[in-house]
Protein backbone atom coordinates (compact mmCIF):
# COMPACT_ATOMS: atom_id res chain seq x y z
CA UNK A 1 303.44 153.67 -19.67
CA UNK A 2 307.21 152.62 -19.93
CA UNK A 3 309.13 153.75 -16.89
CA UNK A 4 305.63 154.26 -14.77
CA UNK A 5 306.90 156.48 -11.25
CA UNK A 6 304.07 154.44 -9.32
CA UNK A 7 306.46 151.73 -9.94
CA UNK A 8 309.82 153.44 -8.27
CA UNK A 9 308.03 152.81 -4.52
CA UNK A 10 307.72 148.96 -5.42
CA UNK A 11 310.94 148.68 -6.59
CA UNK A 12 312.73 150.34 -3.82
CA UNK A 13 310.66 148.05 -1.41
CA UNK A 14 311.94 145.24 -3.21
CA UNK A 15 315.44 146.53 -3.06
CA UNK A 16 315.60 146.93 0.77
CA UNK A 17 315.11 142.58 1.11
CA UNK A 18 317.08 142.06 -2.12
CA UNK A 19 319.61 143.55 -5.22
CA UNK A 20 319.02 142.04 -8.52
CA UNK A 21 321.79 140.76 -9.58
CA UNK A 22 320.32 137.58 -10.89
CA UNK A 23 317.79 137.66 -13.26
CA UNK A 24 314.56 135.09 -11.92
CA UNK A 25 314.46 131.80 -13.37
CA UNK A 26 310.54 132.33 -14.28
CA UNK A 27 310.54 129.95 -16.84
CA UNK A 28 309.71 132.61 -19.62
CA UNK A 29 312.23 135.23 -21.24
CA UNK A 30 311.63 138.62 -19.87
CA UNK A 31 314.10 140.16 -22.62
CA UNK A 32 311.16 141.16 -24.94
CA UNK A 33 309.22 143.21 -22.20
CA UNK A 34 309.35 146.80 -22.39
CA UNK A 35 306.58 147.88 -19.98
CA UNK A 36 307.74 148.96 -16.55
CA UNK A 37 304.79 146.57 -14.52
CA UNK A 38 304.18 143.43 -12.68
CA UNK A 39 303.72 140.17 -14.95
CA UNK A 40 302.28 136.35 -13.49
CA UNK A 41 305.30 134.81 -15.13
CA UNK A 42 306.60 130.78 -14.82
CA UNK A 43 305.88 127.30 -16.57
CA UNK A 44 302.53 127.15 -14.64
CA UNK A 45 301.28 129.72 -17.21
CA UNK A 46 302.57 128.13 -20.47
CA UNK A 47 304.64 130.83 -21.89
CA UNK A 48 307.93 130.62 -23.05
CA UNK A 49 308.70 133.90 -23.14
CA UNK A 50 306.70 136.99 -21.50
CA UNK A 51 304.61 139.65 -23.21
CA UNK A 52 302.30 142.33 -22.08
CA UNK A 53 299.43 139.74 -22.41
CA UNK A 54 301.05 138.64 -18.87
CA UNK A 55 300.87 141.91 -17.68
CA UNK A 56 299.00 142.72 -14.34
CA UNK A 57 296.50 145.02 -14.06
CA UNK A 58 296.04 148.31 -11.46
CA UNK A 59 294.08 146.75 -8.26
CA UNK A 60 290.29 147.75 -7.89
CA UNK A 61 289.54 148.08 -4.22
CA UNK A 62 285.85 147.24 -3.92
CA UNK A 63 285.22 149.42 -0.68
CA UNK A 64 285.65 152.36 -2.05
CA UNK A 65 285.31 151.64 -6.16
CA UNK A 66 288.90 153.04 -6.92
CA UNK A 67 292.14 151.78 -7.94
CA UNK A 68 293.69 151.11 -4.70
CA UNK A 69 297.61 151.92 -4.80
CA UNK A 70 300.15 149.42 -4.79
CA UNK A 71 297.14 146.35 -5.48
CA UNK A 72 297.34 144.42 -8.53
CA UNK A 73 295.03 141.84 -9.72
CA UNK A 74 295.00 139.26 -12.87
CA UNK A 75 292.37 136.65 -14.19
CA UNK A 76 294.69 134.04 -15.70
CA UNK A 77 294.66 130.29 -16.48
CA UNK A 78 297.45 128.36 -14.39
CA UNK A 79 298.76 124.48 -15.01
CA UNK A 80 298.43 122.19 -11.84
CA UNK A 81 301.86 121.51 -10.50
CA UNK A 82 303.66 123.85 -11.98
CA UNK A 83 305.57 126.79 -10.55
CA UNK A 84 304.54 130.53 -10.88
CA UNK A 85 305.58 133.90 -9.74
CA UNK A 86 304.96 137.30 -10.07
CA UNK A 87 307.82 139.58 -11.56
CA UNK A 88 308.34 143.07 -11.10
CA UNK A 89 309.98 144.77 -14.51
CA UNK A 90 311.10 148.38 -13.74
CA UNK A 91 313.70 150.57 -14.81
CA UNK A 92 315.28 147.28 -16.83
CA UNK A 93 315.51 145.19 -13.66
CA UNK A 94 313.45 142.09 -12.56
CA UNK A 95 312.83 141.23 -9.48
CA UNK A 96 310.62 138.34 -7.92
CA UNK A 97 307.99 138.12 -5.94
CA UNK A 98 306.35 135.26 -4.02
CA UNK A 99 304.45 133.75 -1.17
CA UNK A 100 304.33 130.63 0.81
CA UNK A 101 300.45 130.14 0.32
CA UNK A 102 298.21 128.52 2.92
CA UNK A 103 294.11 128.13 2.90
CA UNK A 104 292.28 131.20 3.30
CA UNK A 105 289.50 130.98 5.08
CA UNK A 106 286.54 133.15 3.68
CA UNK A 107 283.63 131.56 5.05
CA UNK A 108 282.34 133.80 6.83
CA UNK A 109 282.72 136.64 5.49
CA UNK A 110 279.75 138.61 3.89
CA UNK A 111 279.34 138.25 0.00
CA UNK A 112 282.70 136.40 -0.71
CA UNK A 113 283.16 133.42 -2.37
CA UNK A 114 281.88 130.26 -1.22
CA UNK A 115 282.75 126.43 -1.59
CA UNK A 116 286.34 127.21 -2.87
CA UNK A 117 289.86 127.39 -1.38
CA UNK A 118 291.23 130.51 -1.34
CA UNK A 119 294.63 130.91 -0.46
CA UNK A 120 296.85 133.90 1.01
CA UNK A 121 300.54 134.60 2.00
CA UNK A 122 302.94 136.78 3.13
CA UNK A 123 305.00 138.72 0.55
CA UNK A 124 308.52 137.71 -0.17
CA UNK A 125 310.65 139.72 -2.70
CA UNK A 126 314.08 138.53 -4.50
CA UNK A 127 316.18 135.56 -4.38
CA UNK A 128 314.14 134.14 -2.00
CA UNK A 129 310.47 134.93 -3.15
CA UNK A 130 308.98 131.15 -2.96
CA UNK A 131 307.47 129.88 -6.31
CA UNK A 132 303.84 129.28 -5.95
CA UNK A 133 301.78 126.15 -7.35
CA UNK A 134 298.20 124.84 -8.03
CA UNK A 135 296.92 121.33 -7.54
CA UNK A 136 294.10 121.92 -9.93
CA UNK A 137 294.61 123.06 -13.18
CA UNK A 138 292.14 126.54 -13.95
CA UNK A 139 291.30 129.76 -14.26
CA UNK A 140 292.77 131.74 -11.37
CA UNK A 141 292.40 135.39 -9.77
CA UNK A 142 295.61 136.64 -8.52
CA UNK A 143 295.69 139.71 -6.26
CA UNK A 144 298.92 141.44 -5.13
CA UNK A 145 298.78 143.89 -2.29
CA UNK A 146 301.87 145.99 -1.29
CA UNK A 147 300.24 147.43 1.71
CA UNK A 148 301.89 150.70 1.05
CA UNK A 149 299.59 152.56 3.38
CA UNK A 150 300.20 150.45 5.99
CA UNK A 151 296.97 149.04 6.79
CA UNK A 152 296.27 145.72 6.41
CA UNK A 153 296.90 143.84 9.77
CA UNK A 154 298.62 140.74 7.47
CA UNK A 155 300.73 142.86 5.65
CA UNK A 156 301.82 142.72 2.12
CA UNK A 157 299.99 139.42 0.69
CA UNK A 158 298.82 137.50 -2.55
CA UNK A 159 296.05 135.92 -3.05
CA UNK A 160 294.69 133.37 -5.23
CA UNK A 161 291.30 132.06 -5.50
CA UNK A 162 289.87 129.40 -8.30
CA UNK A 163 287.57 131.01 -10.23
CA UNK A 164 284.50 129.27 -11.49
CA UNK A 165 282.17 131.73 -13.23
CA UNK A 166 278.19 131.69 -12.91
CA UNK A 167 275.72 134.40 -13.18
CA UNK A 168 273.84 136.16 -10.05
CA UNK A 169 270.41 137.92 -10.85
CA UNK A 170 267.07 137.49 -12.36
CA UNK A 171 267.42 133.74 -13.51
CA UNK A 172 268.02 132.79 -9.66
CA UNK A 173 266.28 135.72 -7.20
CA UNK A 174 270.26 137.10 -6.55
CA UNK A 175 271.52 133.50 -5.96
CA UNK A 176 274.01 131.79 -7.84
CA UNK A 177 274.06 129.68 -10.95
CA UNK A 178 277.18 128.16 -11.66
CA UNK A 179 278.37 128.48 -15.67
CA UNK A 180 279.77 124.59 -16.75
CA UNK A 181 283.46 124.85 -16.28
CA UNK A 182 285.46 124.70 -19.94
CA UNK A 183 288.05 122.59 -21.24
CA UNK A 184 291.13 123.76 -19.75
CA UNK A 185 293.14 126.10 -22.02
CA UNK A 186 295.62 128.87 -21.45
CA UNK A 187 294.76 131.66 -23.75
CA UNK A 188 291.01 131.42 -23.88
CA UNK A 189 287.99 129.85 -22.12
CA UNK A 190 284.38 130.44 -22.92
CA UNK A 191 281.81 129.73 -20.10
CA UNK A 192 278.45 128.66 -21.65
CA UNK A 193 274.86 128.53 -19.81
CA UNK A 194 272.22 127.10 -22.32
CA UNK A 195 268.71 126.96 -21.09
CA UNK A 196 268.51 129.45 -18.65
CA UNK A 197 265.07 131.00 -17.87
CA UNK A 198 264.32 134.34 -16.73
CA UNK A 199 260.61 134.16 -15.52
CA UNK A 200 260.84 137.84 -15.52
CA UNK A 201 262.58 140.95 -16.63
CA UNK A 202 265.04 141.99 -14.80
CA UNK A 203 268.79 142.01 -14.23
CA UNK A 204 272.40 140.33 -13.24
CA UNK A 205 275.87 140.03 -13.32
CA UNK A 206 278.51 137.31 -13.80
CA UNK A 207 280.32 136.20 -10.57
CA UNK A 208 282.60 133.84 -9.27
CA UNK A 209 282.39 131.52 -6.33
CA UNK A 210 278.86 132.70 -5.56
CA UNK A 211 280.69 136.06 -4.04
CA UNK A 212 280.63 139.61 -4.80
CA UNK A 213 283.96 140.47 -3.58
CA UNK A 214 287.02 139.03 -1.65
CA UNK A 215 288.17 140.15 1.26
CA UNK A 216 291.92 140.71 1.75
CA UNK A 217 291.72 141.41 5.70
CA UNK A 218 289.49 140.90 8.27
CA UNK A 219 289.05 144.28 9.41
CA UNK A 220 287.36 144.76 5.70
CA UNK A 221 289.57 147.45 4.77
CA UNK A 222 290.29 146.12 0.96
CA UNK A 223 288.39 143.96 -0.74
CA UNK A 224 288.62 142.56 -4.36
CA UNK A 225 285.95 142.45 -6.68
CA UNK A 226 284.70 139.19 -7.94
CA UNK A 227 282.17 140.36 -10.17
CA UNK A 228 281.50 141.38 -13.63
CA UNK A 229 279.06 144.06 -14.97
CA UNK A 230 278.80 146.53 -17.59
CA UNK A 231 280.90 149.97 -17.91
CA UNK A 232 277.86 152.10 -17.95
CA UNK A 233 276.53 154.94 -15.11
CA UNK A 234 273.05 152.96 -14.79
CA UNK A 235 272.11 149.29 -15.77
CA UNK A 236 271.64 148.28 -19.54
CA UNK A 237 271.69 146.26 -22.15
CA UNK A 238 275.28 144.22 -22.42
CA UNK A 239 275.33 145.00 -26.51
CA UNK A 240 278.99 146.50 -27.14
CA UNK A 241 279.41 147.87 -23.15
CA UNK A 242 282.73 146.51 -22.05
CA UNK A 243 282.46 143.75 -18.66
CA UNK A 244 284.45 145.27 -15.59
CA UNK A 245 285.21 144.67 -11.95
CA UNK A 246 282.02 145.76 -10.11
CA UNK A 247 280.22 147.26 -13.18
CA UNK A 248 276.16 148.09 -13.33
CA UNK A 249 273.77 144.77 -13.58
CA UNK A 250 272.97 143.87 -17.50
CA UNK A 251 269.47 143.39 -18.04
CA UNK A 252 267.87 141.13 -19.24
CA UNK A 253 263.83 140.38 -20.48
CA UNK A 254 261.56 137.63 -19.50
CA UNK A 255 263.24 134.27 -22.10
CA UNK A 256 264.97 130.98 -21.97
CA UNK A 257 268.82 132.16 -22.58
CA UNK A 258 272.37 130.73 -23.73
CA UNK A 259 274.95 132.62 -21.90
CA UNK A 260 278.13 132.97 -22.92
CA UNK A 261 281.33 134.27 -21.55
CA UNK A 262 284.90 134.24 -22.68
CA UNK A 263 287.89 134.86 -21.24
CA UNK A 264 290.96 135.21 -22.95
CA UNK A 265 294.44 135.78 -21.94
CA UNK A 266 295.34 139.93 -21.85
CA UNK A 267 297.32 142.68 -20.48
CA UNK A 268 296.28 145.63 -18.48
CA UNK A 269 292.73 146.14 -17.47
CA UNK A 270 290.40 143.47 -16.61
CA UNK A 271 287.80 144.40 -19.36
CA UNK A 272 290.11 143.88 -21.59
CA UNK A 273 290.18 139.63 -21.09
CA UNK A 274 286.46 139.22 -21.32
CA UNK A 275 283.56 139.20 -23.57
CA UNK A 276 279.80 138.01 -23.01
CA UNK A 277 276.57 137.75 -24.98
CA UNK A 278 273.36 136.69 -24.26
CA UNK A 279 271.36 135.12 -26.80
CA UNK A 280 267.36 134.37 -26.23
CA UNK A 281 266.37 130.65 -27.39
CA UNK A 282 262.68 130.62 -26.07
CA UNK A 283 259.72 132.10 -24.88
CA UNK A 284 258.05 131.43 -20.92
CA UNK A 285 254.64 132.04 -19.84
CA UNK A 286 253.73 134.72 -17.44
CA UNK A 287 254.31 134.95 -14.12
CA UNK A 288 251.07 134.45 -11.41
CA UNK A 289 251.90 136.87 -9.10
CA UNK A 290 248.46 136.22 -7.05
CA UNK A 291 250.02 135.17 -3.73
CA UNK A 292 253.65 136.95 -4.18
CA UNK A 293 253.93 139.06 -0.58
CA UNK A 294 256.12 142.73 -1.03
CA UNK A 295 257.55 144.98 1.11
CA UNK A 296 259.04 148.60 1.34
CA UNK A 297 262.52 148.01 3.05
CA UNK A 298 265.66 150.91 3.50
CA UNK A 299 266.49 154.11 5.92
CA UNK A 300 264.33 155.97 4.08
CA UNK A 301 260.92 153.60 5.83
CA UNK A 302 260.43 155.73 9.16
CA UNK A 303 259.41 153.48 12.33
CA UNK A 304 256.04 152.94 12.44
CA UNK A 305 252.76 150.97 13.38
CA UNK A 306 253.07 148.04 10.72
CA UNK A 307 256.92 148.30 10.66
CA UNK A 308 259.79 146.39 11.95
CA UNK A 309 263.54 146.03 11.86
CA UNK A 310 265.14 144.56 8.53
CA UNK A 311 266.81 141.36 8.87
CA UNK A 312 267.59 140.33 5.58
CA UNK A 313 269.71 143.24 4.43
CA UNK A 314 269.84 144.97 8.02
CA UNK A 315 268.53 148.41 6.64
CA UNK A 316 266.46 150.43 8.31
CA UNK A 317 262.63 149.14 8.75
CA UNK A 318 260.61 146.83 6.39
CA UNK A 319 256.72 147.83 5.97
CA UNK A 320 254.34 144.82 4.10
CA UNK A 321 251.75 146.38 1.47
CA UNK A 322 247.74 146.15 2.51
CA UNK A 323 246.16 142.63 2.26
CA UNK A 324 249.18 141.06 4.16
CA UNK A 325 251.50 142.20 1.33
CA UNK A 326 249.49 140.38 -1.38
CA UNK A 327 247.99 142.26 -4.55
CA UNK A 328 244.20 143.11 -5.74
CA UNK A 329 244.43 141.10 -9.23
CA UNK A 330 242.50 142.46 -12.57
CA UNK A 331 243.32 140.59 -15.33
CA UNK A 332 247.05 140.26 -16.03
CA UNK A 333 247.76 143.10 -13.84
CA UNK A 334 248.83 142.92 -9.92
CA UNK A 335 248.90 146.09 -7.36
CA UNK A 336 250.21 146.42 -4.34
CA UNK A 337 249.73 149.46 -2.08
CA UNK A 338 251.38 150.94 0.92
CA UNK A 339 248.79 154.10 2.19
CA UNK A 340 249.95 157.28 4.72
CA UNK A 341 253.08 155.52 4.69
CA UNK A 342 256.03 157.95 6.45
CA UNK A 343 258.49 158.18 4.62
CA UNK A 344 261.91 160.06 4.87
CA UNK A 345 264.92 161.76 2.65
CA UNK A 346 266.72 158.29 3.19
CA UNK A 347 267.16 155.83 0.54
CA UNK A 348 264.43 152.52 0.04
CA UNK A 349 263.10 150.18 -2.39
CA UNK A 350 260.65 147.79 -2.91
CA UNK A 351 261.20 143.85 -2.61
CA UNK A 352 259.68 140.30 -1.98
CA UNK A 353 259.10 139.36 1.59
CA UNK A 354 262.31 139.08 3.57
CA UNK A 355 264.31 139.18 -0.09
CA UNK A 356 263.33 135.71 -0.64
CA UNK A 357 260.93 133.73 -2.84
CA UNK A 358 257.49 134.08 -2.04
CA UNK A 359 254.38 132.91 -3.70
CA UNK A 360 256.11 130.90 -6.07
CA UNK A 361 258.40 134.38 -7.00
CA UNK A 362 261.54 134.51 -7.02
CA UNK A 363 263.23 137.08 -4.91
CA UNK A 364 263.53 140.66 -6.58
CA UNK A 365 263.39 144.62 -5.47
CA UNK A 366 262.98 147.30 -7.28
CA UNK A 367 264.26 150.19 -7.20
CA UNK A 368 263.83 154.11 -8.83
CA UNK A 369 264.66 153.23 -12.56
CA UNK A 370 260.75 151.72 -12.18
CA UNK A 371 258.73 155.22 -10.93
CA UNK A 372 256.25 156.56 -12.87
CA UNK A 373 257.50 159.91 -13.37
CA UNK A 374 255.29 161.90 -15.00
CA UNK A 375 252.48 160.57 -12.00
CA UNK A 376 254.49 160.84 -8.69
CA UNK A 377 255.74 163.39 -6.69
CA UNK A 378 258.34 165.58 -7.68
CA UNK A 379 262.10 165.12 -7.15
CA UNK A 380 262.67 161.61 -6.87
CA UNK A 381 265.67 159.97 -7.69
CA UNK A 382 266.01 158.04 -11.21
CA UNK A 383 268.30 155.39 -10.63
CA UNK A 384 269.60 153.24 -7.79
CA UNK A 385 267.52 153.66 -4.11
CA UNK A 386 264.65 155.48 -4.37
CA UNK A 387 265.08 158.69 -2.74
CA UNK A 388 262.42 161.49 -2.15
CA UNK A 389 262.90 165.16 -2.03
CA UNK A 390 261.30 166.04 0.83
CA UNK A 391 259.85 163.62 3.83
CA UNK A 392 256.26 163.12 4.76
CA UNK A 393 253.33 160.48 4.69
CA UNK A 394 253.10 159.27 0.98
CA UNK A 395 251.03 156.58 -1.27
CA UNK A 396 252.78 154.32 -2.96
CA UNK A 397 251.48 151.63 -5.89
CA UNK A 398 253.40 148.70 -7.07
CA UNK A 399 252.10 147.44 -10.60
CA UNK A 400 253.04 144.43 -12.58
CA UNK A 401 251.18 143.84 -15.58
CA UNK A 402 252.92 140.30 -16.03
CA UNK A 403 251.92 139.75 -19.51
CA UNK A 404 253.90 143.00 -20.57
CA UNK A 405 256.27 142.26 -18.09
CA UNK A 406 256.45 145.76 -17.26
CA UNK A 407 257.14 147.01 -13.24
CA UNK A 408 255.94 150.76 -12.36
CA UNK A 409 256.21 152.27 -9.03
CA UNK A 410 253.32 155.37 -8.47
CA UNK A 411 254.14 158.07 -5.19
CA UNK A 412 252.21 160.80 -4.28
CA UNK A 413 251.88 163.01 -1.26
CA UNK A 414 249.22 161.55 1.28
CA UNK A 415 246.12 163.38 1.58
């Protein structure tokens, strides 16, 4: 990695506002570095001398899931008052990098992070990059953009947001449940959610800020991920899968949990600075899904009598299952059902009423990963939206047999 070209276009930016010939004053000794990179670097982060635990790693642009060039992001713990920097290392040289940061204001802006103060600046390289503070003492996400494709309307930036993890999913119908914040420490912090109930199986992710992602301009062009999930193709169990910027949701079964997640200070790629396990500490009865109301909801829900416009997610139409969405009820076991329902090639799922609570339920949709297979039409998708191979007027059954707390999804071609 030593002597890394995608380095050489940073460092002649850097050179056009700057030379180097002073070394920063960073408050940490670069002189036992030896990987051409970016490092967070200053007294704000404790060291005394840098090491490739500082290092930054390769920006993940959340619009388009892949390493955006010239974006660089770190997770680290920063001491209030205290000054910090970023520091390119390249070809032996160091050269700073700054930003005179003001409130960012995120508000309203779809899925980012809410109730904290984000803060953005301009990009200033060399003798004059400004060092950077914190009032509050925490763990922080930095994100460096060099805007070396020339589209962001602000320019070249950082960006800094307080990071207070929680988890987003089945415990909370996709809302947000803050995770206690630790003691602070500047090598490792474990997050820990004890009690949590899951009424039923299902899925989530760890988050930060009640967000999904962060958006670096307001045309949406780059956005920062501010969740964690698991490095797998589909959603599973968490067991040894790594946690990573916009990974798949971890499931998780019907329980009373303790969550736990750790951060600890590393190099490189974000999975490598955290860890998580989930550890079930009770039992919960089953859920009375007598009065819960669902709906089919996507592009793939043609317009028709019954139908209307989705609001919640704005995605195509949204069509309520027979008895005003509720289900027939025999024994422990709900069903829903949709009949001669036109359907296209487009994607759709299945979800509570307007994706909120509803009879007592917490939000959830579901999605192919539930079809019964071996009963329903041929050539539907297996994971993500559901998808059908070929459009027409279908039949489709939702059943929950809530003491299993099993979910199975039944299409077949119309009569």
């Amino acid at each position: 990695m030593k002597k890394i070209a995608m380095f050489m276009s940073a460092l002649a930016l850097a050179f056009a506002f700057t030379s180097c010939e002073e070394k920063p004053d960073n408050g940490g000794n670069l002189d036992n570095v030896t990987e051409d990179g970016f490092y967070v670097a200053g007294p704000a982060t404790g060291a005394t001398e840098l090491t490739a635990d500082y290092m930054m790693a390769a920006g993940l642009n959340e619009v388009d899931g892949a390493n955006r060039s010239g974006m660089y992001e770190k997770y680290i713990a920063l001491e209030a008052n205290k000054d910090f920097e970023l520091v390119l290392y390249a070809n032996g040289e160091q050269i700073r990098y700054g930003a005179a940061l003001e409130a960012f204001d995120v508000s309203e802006k779809a899925d980012n992070p809410r109730d904290v103060e984000v803060k953005r600046g301009v990009l200033v390289t060399g003798a004059d990059a400004p060092a950077m503070k914190v009032t509050e003492s925490g763990l922080y996400h930095i994100v460096l953009d060099l805007n070396e494709a020339n589209d962001l309307a602000f320019g070249a930036q950082i960006v800094l947001a307080p990071v207070q993890w929680g988890v987003r999913g089945a415990m909370n119908g996709w809302g947000f449940t803050a995770m206690p914040t630790p003691k602070f420490n500047q090598t490792t912090m474990t997050y820990v959610l004890e009690n949590c109930s899951v009424a039923s199986t299902g899925a989530f992710k760890f988050a930060y800020g009640a967000g999904w992602k962060l958006d670096l301009d307001d045309a949406g062009k780059v956005k920062a991920n501010t969740n964690l999930g698991i490095d797998a193709e589909a959603a599973g169990e968490l067991g040894d899968n790594a946690l990573v910027p916009n990974g798949k949701d971890i499931n998780i079964a019907r329980g009373i949990y303790k969550i736990t997640l750790t951060w600890t200070l590393k190099g490189g790629a974000i999975k490598n600075g955290y860890t998580a396990t989930i550890e079930k500490t009770g039992t919960l009865e089953a859920v009375d899904y007598s009065n819960c109301q669902m709906e089919l909801v996507g592009a793939g829900v043609a317009e028709q009598t019954g139908s209307s416009a989705d609001t919640a997610w704005s995605w195509g139409q949204v069509l309520l299952a027979s008895n005003d969405g509720k289900p027939a009820k025999n024994g422990d076991v709900y069903t829903w059902t949709w009949s001669n329902v036109q359907l296209t090639t487009d994607g759709w799922k299945i979800r509570t009423l307007n994706a909120a609570e509803t009879g007592g339920v917490a939000s959830f949709d579901l999605g192919a990963d539930k079809i019964d297979t071996a009963n329903s039409v041929e050539g539907t998708s297996t994971s993500g939206d559901i998808i059908l191979a070929a459009a027409g007027k279908y039949n489709v059954t939702l059943a929950i047999d809530a003491a299993a707390d099993t979910k199975t999804i039944t299409i077949v071609a119309a009569e």
